[in-house]
PDB file of N, CA and C in Angstrom:
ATOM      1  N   UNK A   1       0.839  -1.190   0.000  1.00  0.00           N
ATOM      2  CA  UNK A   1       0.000   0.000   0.000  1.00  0.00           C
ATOM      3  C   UNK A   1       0.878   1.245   0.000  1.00  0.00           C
ATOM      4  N   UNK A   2       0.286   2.292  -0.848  1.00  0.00           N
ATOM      5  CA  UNK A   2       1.173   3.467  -1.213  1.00  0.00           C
ATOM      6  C   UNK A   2       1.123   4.619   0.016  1.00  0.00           C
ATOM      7  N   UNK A   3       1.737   5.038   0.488  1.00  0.00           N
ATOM      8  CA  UNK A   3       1.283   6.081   1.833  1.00  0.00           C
ATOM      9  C   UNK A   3       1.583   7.526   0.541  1.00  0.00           C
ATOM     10  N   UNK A   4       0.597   8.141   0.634  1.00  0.00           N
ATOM     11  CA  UNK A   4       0.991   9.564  -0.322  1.00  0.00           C
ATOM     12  C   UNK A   4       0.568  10.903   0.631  1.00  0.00           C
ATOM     13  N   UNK A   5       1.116  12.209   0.324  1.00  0.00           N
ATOM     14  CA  UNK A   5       0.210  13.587   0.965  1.00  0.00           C
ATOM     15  C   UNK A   5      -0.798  13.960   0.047  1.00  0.00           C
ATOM     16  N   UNK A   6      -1.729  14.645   1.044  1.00  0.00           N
ATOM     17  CA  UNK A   6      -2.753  14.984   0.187  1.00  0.00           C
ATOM     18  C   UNK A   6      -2.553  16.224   0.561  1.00  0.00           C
ATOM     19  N   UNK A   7      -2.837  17.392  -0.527  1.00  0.00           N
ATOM     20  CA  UNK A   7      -2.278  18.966  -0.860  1.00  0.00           C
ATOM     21  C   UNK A   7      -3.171  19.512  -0.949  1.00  0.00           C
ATOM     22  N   UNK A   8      -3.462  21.114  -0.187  1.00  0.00           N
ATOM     23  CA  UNK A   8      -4.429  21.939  -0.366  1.00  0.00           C
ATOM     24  C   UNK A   8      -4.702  22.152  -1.725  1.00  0.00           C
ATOM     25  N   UNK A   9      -5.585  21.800  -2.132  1.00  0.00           N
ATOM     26  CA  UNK A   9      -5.938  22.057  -3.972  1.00  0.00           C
ATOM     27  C   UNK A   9      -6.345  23.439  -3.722  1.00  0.00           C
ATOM     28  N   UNK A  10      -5.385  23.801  -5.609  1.00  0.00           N
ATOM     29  CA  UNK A  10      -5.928  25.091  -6.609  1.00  0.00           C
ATOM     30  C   UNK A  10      -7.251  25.596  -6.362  1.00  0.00           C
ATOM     31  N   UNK A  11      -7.771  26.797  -6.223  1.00  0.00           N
ATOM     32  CA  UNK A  11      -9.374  26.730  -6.039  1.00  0.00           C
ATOM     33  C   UNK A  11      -9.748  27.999  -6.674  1.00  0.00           C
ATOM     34  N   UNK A  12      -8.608  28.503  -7.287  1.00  0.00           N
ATOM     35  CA  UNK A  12      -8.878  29.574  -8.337  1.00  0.00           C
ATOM     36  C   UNK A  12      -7.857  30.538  -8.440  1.00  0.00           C
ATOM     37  N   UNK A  13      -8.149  31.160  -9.251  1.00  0.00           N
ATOM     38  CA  UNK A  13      -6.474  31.852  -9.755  1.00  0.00           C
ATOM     39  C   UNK A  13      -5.926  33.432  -8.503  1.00  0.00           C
ATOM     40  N   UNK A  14      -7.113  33.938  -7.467  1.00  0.00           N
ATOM     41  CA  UNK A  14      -6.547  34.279  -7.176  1.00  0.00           C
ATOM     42  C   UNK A  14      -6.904  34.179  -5.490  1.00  0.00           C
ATOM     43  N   UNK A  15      -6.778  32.793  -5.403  1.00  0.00           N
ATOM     44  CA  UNK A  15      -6.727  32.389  -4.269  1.00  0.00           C
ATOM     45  C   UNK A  15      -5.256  31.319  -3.713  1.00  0.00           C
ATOM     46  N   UNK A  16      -5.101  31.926  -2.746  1.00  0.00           N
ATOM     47  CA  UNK A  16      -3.958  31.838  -2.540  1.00  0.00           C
ATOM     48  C   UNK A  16      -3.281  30.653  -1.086  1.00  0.00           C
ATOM     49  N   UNK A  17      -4.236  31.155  -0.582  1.00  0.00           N
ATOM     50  CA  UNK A  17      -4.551  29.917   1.208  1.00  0.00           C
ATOM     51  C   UNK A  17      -5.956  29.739   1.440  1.00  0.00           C
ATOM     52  N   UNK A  18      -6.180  29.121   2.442  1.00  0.00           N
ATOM     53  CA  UNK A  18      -7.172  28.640   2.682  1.00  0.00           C
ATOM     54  C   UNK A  18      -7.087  28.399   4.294  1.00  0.00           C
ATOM     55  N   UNK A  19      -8.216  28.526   5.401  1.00  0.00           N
ATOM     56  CA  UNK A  19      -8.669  28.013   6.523  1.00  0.00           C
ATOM     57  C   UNK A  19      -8.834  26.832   6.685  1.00  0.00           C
ATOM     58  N   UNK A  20      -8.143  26.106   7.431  1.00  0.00           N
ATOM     59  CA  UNK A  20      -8.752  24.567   8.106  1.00  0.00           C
ATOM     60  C   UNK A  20      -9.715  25.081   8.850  1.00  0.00           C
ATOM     61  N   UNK A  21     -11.173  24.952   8.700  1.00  0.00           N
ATOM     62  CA  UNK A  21     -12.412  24.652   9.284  1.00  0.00           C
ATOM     63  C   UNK A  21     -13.061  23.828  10.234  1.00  0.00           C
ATOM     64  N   UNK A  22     -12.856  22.328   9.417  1.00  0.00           N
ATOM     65  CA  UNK A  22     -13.509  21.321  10.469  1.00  0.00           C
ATOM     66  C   UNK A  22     -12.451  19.847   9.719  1.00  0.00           C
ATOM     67  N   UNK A  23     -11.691  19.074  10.412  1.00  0.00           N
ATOM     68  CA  UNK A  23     -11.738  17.747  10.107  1.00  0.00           C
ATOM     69  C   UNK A  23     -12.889  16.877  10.111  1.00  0.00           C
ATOM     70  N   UNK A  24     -13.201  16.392   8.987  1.00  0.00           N
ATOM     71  CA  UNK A  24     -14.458  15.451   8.647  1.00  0.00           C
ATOM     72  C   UNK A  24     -14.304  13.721   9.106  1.00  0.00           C
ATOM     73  N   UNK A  25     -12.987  13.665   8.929  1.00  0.00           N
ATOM     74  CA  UNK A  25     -12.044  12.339   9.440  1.00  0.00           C
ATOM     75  C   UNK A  25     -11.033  12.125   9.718  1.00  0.00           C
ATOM     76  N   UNK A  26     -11.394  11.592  11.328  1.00  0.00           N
ATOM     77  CA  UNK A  26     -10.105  11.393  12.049  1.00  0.00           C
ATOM     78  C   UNK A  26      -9.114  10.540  11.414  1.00  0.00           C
ATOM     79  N   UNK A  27      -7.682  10.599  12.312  1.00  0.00           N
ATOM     80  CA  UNK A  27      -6.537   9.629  12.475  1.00  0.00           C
ATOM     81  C   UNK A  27      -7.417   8.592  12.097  1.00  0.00           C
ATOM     82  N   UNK A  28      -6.242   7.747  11.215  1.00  0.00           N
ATOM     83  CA  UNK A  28      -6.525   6.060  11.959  1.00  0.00           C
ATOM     84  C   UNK A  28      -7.909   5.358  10.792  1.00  0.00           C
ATOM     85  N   UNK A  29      -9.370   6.501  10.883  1.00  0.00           N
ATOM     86  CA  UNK A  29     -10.626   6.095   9.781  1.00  0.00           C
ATOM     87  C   UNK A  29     -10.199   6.023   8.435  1.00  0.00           C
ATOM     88  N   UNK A  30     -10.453   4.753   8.069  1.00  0.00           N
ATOM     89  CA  UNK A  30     -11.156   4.546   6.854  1.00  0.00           C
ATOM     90  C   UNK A  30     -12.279   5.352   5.874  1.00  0.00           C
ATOM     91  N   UNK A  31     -11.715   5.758   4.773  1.00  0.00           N
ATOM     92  CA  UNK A  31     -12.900   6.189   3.727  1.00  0.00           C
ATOM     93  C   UNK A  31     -12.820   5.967   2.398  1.00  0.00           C
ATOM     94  N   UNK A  32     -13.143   6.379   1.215  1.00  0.00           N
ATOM     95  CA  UNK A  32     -13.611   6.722   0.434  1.00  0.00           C
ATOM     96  C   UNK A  32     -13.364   7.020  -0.383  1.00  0.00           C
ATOM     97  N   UNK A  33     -12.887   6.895  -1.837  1.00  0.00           N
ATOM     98  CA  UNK A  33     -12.354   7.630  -3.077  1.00  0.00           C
ATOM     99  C   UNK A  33     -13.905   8.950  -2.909  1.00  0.00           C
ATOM    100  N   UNK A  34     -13.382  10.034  -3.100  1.00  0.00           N
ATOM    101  CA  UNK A  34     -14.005  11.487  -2.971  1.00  0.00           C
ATOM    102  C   UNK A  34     -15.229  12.127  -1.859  1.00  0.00           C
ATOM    103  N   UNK A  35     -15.020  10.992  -0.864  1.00  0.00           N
ATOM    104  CA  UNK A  35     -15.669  11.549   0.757  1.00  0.00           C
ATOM    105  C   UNK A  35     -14.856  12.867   1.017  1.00  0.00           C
ATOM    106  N   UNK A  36     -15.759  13.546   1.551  1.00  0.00           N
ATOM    107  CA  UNK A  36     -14.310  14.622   2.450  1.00  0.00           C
ATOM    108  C   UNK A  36     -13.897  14.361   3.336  1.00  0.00           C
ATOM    109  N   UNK A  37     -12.399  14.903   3.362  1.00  0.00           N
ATOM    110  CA  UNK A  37     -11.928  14.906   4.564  1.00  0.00           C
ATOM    111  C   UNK A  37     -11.770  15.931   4.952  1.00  0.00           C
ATOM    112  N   UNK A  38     -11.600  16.890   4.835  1.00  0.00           N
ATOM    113  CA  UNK A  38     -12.202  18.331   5.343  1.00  0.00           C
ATOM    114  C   UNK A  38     -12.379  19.269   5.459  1.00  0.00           C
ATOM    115  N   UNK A  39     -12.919  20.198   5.911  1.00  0.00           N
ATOM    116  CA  UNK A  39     -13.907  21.235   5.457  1.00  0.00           C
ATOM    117  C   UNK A  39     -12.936  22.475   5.781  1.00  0.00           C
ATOM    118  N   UNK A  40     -12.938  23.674   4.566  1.00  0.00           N
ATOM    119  CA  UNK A  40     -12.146  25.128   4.449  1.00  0.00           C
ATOM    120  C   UNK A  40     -13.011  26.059   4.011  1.00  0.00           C
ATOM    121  N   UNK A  41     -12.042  27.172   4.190  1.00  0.00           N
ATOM    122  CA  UNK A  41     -12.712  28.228   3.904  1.00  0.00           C
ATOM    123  C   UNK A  41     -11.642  29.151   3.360  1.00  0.00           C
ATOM    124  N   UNK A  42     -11.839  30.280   2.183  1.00  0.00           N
ATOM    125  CA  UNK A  42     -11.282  30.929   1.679  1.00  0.00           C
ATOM    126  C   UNK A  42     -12.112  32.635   2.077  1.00  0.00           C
ATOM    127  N   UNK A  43     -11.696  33.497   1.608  1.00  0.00           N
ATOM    128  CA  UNK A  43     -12.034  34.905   1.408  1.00  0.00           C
ATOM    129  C   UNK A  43     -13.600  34.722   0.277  1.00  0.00           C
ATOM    130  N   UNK A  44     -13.593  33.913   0.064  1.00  0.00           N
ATOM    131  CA  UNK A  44     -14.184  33.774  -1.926  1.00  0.00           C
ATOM    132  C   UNK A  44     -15.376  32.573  -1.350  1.00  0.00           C
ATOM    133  N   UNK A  45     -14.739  31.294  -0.975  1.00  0.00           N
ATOM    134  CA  UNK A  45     -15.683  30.340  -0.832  1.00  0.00           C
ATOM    135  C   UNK A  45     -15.410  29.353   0.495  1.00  0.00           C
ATOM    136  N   UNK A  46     -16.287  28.749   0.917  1.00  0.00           N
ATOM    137  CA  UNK A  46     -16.146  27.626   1.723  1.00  0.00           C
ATOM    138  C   UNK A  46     -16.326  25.900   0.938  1.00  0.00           C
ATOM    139  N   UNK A  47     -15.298  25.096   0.777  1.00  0.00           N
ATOM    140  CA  UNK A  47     -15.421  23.779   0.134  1.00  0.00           C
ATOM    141  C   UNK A  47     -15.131  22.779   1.230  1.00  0.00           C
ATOM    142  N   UNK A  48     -14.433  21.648   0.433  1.00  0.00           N
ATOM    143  CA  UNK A  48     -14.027  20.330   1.121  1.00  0.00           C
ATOM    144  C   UNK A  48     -13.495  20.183   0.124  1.00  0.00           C
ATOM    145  N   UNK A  49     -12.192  18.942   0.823  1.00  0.00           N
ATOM    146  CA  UNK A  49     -11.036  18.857   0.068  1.00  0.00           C
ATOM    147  C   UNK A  49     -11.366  16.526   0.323  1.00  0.00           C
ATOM    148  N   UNK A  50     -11.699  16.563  -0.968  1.00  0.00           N
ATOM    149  CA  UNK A  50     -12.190  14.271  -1.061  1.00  0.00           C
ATOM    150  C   UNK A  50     -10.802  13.770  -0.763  1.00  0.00           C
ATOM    151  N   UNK A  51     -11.456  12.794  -0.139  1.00  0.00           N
ATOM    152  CA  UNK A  51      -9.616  11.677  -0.366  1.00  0.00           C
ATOM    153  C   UNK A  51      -9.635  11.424  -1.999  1.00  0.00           C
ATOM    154  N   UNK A  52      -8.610  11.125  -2.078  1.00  0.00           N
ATOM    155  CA  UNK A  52      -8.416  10.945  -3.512  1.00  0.00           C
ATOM    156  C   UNK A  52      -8.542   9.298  -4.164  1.00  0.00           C
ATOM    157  N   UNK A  53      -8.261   8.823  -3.363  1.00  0.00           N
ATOM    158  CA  UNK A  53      -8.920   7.475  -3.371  1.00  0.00           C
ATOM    159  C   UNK A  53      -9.320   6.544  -2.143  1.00  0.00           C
ATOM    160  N   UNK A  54      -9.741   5.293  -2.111  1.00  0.00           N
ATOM    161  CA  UNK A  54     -10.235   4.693  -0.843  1.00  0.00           C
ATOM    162  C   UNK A  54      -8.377   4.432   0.132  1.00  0.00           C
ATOM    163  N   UNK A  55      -9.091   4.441   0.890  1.00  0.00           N
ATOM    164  CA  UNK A  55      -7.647   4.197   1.904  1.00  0.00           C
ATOM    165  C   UNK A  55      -7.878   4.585   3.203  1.00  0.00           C
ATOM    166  N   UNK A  56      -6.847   5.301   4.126  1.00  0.00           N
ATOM    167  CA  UNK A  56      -6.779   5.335   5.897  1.00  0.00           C
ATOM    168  C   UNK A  56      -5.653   6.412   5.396  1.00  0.00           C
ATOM    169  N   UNK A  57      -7.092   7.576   6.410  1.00  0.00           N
ATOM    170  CA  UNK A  57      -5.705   8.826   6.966  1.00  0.00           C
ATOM    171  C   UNK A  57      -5.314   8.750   7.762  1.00  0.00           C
ATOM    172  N   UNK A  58      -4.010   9.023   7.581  1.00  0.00           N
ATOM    173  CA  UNK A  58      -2.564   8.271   8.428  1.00  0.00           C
ATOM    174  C   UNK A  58      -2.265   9.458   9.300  1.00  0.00           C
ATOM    175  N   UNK A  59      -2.413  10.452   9.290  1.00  0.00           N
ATOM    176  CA  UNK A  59      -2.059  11.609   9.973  1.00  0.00           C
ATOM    177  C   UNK A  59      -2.724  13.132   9.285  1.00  0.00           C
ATOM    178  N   UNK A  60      -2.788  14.002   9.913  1.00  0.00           N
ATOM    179  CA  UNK A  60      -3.005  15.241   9.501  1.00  0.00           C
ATOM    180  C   UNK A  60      -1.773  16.325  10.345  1.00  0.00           C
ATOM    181  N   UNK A  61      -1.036  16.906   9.216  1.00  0.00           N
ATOM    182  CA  UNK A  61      -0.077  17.489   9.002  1.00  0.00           C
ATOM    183  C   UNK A  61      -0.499  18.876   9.028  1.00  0.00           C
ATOM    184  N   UNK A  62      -1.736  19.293   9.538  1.00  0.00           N
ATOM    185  CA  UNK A  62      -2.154  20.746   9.983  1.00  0.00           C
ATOM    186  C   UNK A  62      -3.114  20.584  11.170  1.00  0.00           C
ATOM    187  N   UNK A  63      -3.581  21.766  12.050  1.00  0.00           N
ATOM    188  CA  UNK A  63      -4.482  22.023  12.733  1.00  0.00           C
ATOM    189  C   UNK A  63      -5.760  22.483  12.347  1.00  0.00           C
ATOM    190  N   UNK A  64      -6.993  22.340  12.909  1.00  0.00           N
ATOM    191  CA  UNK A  64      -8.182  23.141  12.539  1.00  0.00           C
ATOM    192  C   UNK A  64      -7.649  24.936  13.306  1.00  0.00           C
ATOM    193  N   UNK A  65      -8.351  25.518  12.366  1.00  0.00           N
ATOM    194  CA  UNK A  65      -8.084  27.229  12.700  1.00  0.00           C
ATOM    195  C   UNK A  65      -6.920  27.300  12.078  1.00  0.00           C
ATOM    196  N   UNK A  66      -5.596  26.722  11.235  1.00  0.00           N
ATOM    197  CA  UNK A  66      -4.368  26.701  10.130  1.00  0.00           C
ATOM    198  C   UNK A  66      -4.901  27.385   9.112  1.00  0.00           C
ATOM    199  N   UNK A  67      -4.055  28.768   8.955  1.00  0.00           N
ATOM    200  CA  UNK A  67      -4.110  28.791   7.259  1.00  0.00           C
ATOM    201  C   UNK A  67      -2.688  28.275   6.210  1.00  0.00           C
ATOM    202  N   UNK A  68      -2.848  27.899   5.226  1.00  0.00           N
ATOM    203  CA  UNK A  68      -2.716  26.871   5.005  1.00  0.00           C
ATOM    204  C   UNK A  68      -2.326  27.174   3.001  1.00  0.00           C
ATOM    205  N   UNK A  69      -1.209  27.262   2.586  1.00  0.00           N
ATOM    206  CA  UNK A  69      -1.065  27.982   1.347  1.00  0.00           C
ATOM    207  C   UNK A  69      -1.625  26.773   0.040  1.00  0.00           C
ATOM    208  N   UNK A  70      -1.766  26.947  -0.992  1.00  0.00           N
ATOM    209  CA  UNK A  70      -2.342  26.121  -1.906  1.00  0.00           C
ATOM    210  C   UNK A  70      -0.991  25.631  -2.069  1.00  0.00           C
ATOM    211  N   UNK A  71      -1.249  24.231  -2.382  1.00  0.00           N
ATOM    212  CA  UNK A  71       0.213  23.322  -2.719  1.00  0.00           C
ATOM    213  C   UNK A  71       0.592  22.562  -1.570  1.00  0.00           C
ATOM    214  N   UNK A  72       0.463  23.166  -0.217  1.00  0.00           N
ATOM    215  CA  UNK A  72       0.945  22.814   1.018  1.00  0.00           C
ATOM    216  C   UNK A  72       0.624  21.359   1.093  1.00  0.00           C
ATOM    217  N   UNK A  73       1.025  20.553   1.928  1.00  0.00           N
ATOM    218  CA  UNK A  73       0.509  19.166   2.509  1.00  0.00           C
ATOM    219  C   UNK A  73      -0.686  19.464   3.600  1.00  0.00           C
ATOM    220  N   UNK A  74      -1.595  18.790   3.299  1.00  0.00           N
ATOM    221  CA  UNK A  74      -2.457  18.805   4.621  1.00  0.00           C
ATOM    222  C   UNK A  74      -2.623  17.909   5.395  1.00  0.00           C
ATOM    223  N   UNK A  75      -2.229  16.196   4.761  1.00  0.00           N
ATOM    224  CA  UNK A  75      -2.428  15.243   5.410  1.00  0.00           C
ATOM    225  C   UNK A  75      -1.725  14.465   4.545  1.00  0.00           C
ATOM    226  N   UNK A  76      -0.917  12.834   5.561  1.00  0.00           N
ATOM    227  CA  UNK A  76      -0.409  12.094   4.548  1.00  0.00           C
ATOM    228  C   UNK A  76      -1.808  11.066   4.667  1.00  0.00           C
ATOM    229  N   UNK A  77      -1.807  10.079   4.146  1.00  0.00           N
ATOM    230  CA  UNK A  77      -2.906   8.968   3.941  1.00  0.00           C
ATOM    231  C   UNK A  77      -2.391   8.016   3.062  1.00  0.00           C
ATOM    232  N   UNK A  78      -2.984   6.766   3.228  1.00  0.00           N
ATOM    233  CA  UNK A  78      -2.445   5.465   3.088  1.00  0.00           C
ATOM    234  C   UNK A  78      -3.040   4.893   2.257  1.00  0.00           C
ATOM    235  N   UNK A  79      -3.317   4.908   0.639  1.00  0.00           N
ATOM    236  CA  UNK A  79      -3.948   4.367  -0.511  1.00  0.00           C
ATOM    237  C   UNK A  79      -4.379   2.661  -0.241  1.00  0.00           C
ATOM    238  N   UNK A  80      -5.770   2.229  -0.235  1.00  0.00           N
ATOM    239  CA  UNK A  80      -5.831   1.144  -0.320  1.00  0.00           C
ATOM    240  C   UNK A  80      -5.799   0.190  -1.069  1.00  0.00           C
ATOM    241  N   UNK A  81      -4.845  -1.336  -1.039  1.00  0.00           N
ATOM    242  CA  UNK A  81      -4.447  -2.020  -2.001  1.00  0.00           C
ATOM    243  C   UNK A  81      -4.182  -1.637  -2.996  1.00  0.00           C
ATOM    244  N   UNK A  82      -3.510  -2.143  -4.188  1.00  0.00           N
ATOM    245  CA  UNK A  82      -2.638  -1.733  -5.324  1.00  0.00           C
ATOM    246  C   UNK A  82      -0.827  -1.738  -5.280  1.00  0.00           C
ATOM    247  N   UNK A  83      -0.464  -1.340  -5.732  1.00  0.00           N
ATOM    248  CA  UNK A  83       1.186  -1.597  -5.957  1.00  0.00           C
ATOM    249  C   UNK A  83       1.356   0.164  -6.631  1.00  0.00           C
ATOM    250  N   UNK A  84       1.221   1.206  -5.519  1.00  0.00           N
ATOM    251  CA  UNK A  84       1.088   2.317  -6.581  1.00  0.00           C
ATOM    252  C   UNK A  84       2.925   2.852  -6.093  1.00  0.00           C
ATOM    253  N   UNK A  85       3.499   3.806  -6.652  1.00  0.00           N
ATOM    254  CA  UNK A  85       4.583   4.511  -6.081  1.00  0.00           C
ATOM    255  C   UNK A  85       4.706   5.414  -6.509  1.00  0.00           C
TER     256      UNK A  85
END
């Protein structure tokens, strides 16, 4: 199993960071190819940021109330089954 970070995504050209809001899922849970994991806020909009595929977040690499630049790591997480690298 591949352990990868998952990165504050692009959310428009002149947005730049973003608010950690709310974690949707803890350490340790199991989810979902495009569940959220959790909830931000910008100047512009409030979203959610999906796992990117099914797997276990392994850690979160920010706090709620973090701002938080686009590109940054927000969490690593642990891709389920496959041979990815």
């Amino acid at each position: 199993m591949a352990i990868i970070e998952i990165l504050l995504p692009k959310m428009g050209e002149s947005v730049a960071e973003a608010t950690i809001t709310k974690f949707v899922v803890n350490t340790g849970e199991q989810t979902e190819a495009d569940e959220p994991l959790v909830e931000i806020a910008t100047d512009k909009v409030d979203s959610e940021v999906p796992a990117p595929e099914d797997g276990t977040l392994i850690e979160w690499l920010v706090g709620e109330g973090d701002v938080v630049a686009v590109g940054q790591a927000i969490a690593r997480f642990e891709v389920a089954g496959g041979d990815q690298s």
